[in-house]
Every structure is written in structure tokens, then in C-alpha cells.
C-alpha atoms as a PDB file:
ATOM      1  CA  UNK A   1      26.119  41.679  29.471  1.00  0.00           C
ATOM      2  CA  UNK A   2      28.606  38.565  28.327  1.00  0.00           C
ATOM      3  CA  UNK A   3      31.859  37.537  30.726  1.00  0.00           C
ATOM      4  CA  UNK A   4      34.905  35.992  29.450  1.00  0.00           C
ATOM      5  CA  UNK A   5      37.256  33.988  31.668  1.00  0.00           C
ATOM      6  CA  UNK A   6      40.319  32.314  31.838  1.00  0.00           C
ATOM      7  CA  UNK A   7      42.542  29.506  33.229  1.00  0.00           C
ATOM      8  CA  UNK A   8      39.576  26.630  33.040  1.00  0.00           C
ATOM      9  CA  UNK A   9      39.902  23.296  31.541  1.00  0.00           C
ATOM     10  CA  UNK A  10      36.430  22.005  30.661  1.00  0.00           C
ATOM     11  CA  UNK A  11      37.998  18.265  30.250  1.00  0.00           C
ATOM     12  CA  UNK A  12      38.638  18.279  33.892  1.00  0.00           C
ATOM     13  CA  UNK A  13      35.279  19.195  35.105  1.00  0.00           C
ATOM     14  CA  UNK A  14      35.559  21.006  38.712  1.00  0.00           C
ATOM     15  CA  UNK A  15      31.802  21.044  41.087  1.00  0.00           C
ATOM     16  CA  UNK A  16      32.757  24.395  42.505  1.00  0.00           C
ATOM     17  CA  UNK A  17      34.044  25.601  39.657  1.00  0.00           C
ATOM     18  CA  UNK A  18      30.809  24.745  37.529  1.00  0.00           C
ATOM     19  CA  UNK A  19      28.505  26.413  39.863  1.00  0.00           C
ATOM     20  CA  UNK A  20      30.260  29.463  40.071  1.00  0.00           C
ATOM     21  CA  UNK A  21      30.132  29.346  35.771  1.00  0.00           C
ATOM     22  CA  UNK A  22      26.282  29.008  35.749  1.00  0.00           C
ATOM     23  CA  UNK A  23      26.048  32.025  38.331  1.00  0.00           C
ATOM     24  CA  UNK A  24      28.294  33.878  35.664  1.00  0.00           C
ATOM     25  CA  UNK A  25      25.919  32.731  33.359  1.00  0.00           C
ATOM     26  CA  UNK A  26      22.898  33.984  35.225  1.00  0.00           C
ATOM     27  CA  UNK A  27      24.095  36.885  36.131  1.00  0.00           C
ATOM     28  CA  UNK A  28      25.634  37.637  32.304  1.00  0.00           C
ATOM     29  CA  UNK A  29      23.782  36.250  30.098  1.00  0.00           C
ATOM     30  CA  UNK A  30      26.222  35.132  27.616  1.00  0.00           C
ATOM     31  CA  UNK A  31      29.697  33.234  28.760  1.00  0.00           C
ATOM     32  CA  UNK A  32      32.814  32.423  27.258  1.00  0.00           C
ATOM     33  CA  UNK A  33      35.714  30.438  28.432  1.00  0.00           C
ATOM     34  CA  UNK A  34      38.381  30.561  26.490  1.00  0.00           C
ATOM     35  CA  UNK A  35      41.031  28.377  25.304  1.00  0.00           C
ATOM     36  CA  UNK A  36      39.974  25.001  25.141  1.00  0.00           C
ATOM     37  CA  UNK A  37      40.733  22.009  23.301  1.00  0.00           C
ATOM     38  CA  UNK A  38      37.738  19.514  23.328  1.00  0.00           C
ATOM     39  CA  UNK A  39      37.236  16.575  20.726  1.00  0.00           C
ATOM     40  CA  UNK A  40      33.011  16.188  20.092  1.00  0.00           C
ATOM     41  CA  UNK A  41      32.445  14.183  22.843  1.00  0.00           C
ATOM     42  CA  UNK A  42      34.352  15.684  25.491  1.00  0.00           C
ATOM     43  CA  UNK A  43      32.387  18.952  24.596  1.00  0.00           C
ATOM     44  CA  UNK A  44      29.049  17.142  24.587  1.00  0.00           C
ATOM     45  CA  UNK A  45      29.893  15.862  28.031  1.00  0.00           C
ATOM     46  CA  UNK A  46      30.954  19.052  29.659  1.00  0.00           C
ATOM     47  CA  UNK A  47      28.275  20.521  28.225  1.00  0.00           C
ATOM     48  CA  UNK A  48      26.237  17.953  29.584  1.00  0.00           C
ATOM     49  CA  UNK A  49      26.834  19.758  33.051  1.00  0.00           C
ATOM     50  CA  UNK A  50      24.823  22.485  32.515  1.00  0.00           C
ATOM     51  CA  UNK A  51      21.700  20.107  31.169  1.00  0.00           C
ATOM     52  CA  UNK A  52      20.385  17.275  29.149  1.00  0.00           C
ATOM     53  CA  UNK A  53      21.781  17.713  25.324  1.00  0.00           C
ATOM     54  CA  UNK A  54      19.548  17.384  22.905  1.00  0.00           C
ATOM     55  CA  UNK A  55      19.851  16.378  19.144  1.00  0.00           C
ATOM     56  CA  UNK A  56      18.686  18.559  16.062  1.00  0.00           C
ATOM     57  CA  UNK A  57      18.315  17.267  12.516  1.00  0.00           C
ATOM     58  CA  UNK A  58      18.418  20.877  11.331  1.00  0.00           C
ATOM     59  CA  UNK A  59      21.990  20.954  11.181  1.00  0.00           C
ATOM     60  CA  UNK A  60      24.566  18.263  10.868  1.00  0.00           C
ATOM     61  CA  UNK A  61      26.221  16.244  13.400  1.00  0.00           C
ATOM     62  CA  UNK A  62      29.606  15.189  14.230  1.00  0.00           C
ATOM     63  CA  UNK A  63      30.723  11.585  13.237  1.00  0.00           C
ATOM     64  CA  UNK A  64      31.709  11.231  16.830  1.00  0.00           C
ATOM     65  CA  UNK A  65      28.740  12.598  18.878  1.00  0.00           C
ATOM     66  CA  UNK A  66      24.919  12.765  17.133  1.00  0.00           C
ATOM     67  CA  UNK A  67      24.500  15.556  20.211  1.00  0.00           C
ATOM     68  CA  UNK A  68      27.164  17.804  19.292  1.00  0.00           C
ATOM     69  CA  UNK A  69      26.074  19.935  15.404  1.00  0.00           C
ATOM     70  CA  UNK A  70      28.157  21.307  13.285  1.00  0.00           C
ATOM     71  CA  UNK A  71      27.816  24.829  11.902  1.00  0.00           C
ATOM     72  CA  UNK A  72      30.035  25.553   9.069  1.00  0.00           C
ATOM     73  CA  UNK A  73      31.179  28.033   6.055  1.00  0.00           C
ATOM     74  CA  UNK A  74      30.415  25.099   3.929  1.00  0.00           C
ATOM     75  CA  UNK A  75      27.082  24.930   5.074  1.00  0.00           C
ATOM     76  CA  UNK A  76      24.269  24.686   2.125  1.00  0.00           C
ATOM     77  CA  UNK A  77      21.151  24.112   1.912  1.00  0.00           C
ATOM     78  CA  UNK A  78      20.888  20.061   0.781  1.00  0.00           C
ATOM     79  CA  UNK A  79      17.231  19.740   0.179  1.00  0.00           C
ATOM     80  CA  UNK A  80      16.300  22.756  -1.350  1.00  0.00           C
ATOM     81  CA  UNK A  81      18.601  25.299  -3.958  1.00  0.00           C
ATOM     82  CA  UNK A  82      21.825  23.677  -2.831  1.00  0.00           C
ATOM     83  CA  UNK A  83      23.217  27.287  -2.406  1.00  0.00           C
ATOM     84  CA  UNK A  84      25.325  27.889   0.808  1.00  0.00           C
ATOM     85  CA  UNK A  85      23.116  28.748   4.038  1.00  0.00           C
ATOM     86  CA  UNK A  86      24.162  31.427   6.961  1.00  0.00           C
ATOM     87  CA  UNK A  87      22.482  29.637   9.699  1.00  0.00           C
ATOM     88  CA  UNK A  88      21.397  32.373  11.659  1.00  0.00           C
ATOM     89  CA  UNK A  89      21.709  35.286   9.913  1.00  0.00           C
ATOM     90  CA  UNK A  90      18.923  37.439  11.184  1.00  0.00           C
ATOM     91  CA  UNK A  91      18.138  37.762  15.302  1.00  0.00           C
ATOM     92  CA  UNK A  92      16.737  34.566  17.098  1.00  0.00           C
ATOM     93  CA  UNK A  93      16.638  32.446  19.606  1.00  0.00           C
ATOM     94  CA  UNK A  94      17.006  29.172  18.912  1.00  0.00           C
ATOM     95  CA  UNK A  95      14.193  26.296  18.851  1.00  0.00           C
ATOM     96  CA  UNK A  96      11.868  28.544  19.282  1.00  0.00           C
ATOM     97  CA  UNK A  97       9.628  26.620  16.738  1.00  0.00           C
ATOM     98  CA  UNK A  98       9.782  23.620  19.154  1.00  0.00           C
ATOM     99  CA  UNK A  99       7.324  23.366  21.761  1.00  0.00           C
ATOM    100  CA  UNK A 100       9.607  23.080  24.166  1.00  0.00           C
ATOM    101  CA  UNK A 101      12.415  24.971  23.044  1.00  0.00           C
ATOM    102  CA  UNK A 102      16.288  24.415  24.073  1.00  0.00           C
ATOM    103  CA  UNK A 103      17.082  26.746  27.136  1.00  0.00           C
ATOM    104  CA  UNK A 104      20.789  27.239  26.517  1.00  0.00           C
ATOM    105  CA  UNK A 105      23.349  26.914  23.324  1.00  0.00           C
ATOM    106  CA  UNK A 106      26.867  26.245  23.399  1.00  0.00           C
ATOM    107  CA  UNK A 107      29.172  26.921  20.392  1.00  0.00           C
ATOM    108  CA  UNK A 108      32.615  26.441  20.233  1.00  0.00           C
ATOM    109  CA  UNK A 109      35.256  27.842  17.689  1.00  0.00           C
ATOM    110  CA  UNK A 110      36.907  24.927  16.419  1.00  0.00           C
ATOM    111  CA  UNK A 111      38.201  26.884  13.085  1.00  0.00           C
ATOM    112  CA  UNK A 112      37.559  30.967  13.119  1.00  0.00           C
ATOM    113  CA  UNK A 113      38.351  33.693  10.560  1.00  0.00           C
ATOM    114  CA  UNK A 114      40.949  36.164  10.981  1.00  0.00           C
ATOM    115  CA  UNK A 115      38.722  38.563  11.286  1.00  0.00           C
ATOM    116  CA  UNK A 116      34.390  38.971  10.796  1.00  0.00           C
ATOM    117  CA  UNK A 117      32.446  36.288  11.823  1.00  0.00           C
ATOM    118  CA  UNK A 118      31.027  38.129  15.085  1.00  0.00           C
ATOM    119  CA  UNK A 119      28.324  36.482  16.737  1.00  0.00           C
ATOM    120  CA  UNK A 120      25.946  39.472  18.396  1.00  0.00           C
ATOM    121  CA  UNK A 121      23.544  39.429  20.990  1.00  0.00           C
ATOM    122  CA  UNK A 122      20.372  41.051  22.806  1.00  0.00           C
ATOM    123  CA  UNK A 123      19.824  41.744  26.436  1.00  0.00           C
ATOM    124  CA  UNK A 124      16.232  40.895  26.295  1.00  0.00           C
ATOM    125  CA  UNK A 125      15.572  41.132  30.220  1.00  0.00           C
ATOM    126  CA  UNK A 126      17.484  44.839  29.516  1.00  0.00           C
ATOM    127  CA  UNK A 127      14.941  45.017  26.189  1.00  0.00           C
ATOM    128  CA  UNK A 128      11.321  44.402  28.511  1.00  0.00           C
ATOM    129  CA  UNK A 129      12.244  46.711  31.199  1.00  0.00           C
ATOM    130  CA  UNK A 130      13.346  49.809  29.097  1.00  0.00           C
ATOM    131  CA  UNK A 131       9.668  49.396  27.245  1.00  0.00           C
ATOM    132  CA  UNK A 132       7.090  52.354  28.644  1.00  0.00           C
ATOM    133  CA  UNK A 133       5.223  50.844  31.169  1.00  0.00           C
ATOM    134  CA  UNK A 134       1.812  50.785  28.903  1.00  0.00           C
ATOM    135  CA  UNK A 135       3.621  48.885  26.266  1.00  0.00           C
ATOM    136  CA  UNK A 136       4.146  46.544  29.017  1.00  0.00           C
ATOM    137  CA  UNK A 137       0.831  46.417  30.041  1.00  0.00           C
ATOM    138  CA  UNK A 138      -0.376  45.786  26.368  1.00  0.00           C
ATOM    139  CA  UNK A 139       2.018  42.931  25.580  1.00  0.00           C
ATOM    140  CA  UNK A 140       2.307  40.754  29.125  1.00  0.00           C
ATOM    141  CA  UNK A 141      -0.112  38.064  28.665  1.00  0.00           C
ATOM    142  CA  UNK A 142      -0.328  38.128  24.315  1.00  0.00           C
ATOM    143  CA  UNK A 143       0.784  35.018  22.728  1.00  0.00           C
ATOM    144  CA  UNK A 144       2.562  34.448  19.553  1.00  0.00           C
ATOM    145  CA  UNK A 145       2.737  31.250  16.829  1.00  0.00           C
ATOM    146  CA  UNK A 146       6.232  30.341  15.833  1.00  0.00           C
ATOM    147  CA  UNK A 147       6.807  28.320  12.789  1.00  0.00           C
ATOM    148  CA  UNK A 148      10.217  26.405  11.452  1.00  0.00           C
ATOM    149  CA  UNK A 149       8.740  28.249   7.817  1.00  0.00           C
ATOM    150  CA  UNK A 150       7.552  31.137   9.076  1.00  0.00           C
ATOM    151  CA  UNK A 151       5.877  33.664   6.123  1.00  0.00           C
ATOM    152  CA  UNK A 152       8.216  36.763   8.005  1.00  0.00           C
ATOM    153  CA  UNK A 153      11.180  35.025   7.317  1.00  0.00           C
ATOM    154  CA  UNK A 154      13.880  37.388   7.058  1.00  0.00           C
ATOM    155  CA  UNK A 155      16.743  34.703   5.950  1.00  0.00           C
ATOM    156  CA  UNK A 156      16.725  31.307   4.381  1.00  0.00           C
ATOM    157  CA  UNK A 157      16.340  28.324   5.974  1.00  0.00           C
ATOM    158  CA  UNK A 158      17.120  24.921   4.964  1.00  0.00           C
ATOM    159  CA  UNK A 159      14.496  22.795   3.743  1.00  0.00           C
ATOM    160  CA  UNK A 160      13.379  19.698   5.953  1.00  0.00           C
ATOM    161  CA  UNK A 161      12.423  16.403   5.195  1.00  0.00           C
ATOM    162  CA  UNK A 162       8.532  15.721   5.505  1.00  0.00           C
ATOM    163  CA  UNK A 163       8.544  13.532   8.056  1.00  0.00           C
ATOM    164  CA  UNK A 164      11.035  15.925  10.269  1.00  0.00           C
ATOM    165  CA  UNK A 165       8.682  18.511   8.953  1.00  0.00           C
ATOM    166  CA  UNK A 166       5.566  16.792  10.701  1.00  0.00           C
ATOM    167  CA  UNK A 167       7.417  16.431  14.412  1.00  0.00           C
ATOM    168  CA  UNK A 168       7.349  20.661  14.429  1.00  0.00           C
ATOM    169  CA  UNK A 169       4.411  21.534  14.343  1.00  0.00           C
ATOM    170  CA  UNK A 170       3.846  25.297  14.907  1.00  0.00           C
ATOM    171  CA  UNK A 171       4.375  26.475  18.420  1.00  0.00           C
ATOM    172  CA  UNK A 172       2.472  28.908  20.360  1.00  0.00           C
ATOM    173  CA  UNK A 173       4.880  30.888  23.337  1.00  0.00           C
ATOM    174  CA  UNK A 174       4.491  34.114  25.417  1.00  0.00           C
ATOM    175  CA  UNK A 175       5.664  37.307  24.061  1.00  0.00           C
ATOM    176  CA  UNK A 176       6.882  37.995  27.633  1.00  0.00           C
ATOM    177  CA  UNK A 177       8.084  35.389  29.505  1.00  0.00           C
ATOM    178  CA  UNK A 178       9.857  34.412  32.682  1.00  0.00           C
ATOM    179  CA  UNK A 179      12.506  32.656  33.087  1.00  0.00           C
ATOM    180  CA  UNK A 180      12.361  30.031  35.164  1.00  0.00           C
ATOM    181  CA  UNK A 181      15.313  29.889  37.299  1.00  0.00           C
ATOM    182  CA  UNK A 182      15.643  34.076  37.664  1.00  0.00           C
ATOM    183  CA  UNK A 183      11.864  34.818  37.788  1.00  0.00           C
ATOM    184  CA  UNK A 184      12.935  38.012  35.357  1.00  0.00           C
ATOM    185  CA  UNK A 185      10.759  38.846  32.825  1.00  0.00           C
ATOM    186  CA  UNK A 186      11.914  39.413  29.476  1.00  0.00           C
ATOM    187  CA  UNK A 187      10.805  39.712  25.518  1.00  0.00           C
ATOM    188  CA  UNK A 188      10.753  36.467  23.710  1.00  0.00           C
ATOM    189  CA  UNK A 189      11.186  37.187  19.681  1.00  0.00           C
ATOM    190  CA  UNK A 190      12.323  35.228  17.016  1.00  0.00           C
ATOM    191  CA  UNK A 191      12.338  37.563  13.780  1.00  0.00           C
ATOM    192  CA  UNK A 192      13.128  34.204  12.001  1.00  0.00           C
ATOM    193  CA  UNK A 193      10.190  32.271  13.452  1.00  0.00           C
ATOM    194  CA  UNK A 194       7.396  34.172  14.720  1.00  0.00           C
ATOM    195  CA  UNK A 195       4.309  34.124  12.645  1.00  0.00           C
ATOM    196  CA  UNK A 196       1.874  35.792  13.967  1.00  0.00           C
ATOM    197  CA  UNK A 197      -0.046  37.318  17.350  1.00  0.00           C
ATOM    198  CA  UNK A 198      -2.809  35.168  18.566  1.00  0.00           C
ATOM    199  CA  UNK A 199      -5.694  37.855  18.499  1.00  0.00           C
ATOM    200  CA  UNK A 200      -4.429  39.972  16.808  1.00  0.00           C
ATOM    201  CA  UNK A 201      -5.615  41.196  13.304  1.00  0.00           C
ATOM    202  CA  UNK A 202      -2.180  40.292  11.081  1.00  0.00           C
ATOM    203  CA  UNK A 203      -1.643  43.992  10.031  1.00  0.00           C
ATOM    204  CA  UNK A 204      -1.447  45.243  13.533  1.00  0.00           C
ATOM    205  CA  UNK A 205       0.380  41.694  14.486  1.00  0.00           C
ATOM    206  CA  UNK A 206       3.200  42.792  12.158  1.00  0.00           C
ATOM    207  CA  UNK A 207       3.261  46.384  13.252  1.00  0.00           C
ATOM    208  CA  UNK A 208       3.695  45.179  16.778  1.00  0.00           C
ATOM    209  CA  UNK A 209       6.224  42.680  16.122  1.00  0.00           C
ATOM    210  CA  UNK A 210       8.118  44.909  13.921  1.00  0.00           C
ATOM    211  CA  UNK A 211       8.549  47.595  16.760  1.00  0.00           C
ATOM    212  CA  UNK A 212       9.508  45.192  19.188  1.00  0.00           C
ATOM    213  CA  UNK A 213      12.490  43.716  17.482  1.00  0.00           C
ATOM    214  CA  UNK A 214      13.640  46.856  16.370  1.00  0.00           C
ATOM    215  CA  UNK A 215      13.736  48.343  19.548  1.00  0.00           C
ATOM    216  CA  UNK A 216      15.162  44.947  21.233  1.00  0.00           C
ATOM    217  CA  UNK A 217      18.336  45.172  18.425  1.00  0.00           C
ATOM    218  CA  UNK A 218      18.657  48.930  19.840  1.00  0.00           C
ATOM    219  CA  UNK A 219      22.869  49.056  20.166  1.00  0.00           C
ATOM    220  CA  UNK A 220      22.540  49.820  24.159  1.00  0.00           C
ATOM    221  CA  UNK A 221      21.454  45.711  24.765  1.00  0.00           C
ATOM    222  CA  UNK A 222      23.717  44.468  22.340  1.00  0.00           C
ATOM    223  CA  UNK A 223      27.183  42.812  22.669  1.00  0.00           C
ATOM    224  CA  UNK A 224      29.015  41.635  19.757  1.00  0.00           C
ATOM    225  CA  UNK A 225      31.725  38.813  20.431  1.00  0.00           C
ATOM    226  CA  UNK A 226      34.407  38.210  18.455  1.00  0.00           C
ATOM    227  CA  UNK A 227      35.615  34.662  18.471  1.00  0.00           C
ATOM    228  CA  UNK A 228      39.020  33.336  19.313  1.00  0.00           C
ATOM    229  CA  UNK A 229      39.755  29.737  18.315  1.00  0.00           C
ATOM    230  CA  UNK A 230      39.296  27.321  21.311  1.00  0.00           C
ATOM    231  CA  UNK A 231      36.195  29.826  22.785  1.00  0.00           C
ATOM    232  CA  UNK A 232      33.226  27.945  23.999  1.00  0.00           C
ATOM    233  CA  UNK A 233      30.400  30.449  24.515  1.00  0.00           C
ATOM    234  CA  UNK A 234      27.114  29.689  26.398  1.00  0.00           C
ATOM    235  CA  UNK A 235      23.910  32.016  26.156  1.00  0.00           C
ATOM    236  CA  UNK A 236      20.936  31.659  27.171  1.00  0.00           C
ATOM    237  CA  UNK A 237      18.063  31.461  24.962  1.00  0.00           C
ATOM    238  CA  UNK A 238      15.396  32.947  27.552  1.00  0.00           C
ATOM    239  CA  UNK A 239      16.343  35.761  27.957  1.00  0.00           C
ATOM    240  CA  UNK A 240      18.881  36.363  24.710  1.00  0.00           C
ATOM    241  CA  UNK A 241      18.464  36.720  20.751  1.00  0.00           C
ATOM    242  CA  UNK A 242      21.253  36.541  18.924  1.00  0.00           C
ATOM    243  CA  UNK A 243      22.633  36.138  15.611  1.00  0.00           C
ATOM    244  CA  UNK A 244      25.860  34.780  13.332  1.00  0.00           C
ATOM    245  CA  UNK A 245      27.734  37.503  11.169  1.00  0.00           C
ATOM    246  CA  UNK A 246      28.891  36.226   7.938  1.00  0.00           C
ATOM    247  CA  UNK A 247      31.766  38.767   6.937  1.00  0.00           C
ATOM    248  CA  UNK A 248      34.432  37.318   7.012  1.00  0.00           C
ATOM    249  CA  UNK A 249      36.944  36.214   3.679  1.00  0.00           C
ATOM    250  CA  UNK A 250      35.409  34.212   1.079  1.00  0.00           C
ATOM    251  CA  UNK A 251      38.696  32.152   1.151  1.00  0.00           C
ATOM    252  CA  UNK A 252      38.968  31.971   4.681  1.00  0.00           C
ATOM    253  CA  UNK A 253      36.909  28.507   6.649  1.00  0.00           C
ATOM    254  CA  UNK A 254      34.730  28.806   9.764  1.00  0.00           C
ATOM    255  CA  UNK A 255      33.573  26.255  11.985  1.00  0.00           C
ATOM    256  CA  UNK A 256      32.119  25.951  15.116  1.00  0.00           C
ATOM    257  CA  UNK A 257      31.000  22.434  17.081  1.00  0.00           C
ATOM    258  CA  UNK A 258      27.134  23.136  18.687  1.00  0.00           C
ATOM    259  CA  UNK A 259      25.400  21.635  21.674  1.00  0.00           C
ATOM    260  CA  UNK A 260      21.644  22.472  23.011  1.00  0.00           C
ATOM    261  CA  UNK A 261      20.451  21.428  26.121  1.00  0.00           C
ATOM    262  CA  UNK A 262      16.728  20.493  26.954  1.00  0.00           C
ATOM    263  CA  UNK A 263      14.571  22.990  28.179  1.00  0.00           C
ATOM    264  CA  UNK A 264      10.533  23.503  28.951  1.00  0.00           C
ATOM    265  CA  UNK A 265       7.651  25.672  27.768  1.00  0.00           C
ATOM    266  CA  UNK A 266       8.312  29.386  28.514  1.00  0.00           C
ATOM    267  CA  UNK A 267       5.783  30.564  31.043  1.00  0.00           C
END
């Protein structure tokens, strides 16, 4: 799981050199290229490559480019407490309260620690097929609702306008699903977002969802990158969780530029 590589300028965008980074990406799961120097729009745009960016009001944007968010140290929570906010503490995948959630995230290190900061990830194709086969059986076909306020919370999130609160309405998605473009199968969790199994009495719904993360954060499917400055990393949110490690110095800044492209109902 996760490839890094070398020698690519993502200002000069290449056709053969762009297909053979989504096959990476396929085949990986999580990609970095490293050592790039993009203003906000130039990363929107190759970005733009892999598909359609999208905007989210969750996080602020760049003055430059309303597509490209910024994630920050100096991140708090505007709305609500006012306290600082780790977006994405605890394991995710993003949008996964939308209805049709994002398919793939791009972050790039514009400003990163000297040292913490790690951004981890799950194999969740790797996750599925290590389950015994009649955990399989009991889980392909259940449903789950996924919620921007979810009661299982496990971190903070920041507190949303009503309006914006009314265009995410809670989201019902496969526990398994399949990813469109691979035809793998793999566990879709969000420990930050999922609510509840449809069907399911909400004591068992918990137990259930409780075993599955934990066994999905198991070390053997994880990776754990540690950022350079210039990295842009790409991961794919059907068949990854991930989440944003906030250990670094107090005195030290980090700062990362975000884009999401569109994606479609998981299947």
C-alpha cells in the first residue's frame, strides 16, 4: 500500500505520464509525488486531471481558488467553542455524509512540521478480504446511515451554518462496497460519521461497527506517511480510511492546500 515517486512536475501536465499515475493509484491506493511547487490554482487544475473538483464549505478556501481548502494548525472551530479543531483526527473517509461522496482527496504540504504530523491510512480492500468468510456473508448487502453530527462521534467537528446544515441530509451507503473502476470489494467505515445499521437493533449496530473498525485499524493495513514539504498525496476514499496526526510542536505551523474530486453513490 502507498507509492512515492519522483522527477514529475505537476505544472507541466504529461497524458502518458498521468495515466501511468492513476494506475499507481489503483494499484496503491495512496500516491505521493513529491517535490512540487504549485500556487492554488495550478494545484486545482492538475488535480482537475484526475476528476471534477468539488467545493466544501466545511473547511476554508483559498483566496485564489474556492476549489482548493485549506487545512491548517490554526484551524478552530468558528461557529461553535472557538477552540482549535484537528480536522480529522479519528479514521474516515471523507464526505461520507454526502450522498454522493468525493471519490478521491488530494492534500498537499505547503508548510509541514519538523517532525509529527503523520497522516495514516487503511487498506480497506486488504481489511474485507482478511474478514472470516461468515462475517462476510453477514455484512455484504447491510446498509449504514452516515450523518455530518453523528451521535458516535469520536472527535469534534465544526459546527455548520443551518442552511449548509439542511443541504446534508443524512446519507445511507453500503457497508461493503465496490469500487467502481476495480470491481474490488472493500469495507466502507467512517468512525466519525456512521450512525447507525439500517436493521439493526442500535446495541448490536454498535457492537458490529465497533469490531469492524477495530479490526480495519489492525497495524498489518496501515501505512503511516510522513510529509515532506512540496508532497501532494492522492488516496482514494473507496477503498481507504485515513486520518491526520496532530503531534507535532505547539510552536511549530502546519498547512496543507486540499482538493476533492466528484464522485457517485457507492454500490
Amino acid at each position: 500500500m502507498a507509492v512515492a515517486i519522483s522527477g514529475i512536475d505537476l505544472n507541466r501536465p504529461d497524458p502518458a505520464t498521468h495515466g501511468a499515475l492513476v494506475d499507481a493509484l489503483h494499484e496503491n491506493l495512496v500516491l505521493c509525488v513529491r517535490g512540487q511547487s504549485l500556487t492554488p490554482v495550478a494545484f486545482r487544475d492538475a488535480m482537475a486531471r484526475f476528476g471534477t473538483p468539488v467545493q466544501r464549505k466545511q473547511l476554508a478556501a483559498t483566496p485564489e481558488c474556492a476549489e482548493v481548502n485549506i487545512i491548517s494548525s490554526e484551524d478552530r472551530d468558528e461557529l461553535g467553542d472557538g477552540k482549535k479543531l484537528v480536522n480529522g483526527a479519528s479514521w474516515h473517509t471523507d464526505d461520507s455524509f454526502m450522498r454522493e461522496p468525493c471519490s478521491l482527496t488530494m492534500l498537499y504540504g505547503v508548510i509541514v512540521p519538523s517532525r509529527g504530523g503523520d497522516t495514516q491510512f487503511v487498506n480497506m480492500y486488504a481489511a474485507y478480504e482478511a474478514l472470516p468468510a461468515e462475517t462476510r456473508a453477514r455484512i455484504d448487502g447491510l446498509k449504514v446511515i452516515h450523518r455530518y453530527q453523528s451521535s458516535r462521534q469520536t472527535n469534534r467537528v465544526s459546527q455548520r451554518p443551518a442552511e449548509e446544515m439542511a443541504a446534508m441530509p443524512e446519507a445511507t451507503h453500503p457497508l461493503v462496497r465496490t469500487h467502481p473502476e476495480t470491481g474490488r470489494k472493500a469495507l466502507y467505515l467512517n468512525a466519525n460519521r456512521m450512525e447507525q445499521v439500517v436493521g439493526l437493533e442500535r446495541a448490536e449496530s454498535d457492537a458490529l461497527l465497533d469490531a469492524l473498525i477495530a479490526h480495519a485499524i489492525e497495524p498489518r493495513f496501515q501505512y503511516r506517511h510522513a510529509w515532506q514539504r512540496g508532497d501532494v498525496v492522492i488516496w482514494d476514499n473507496r477503498c481507504t480510511m485515513h486520518k491526520a496526526n496532530a503531534d507535532y510542536p505547539e510552536d511549530e505551523r502546519r498547512l496543507m492546500h486540499r482538493v476533492i474530486v466528484a464522485g457517485t453513490a457507492p454500490v
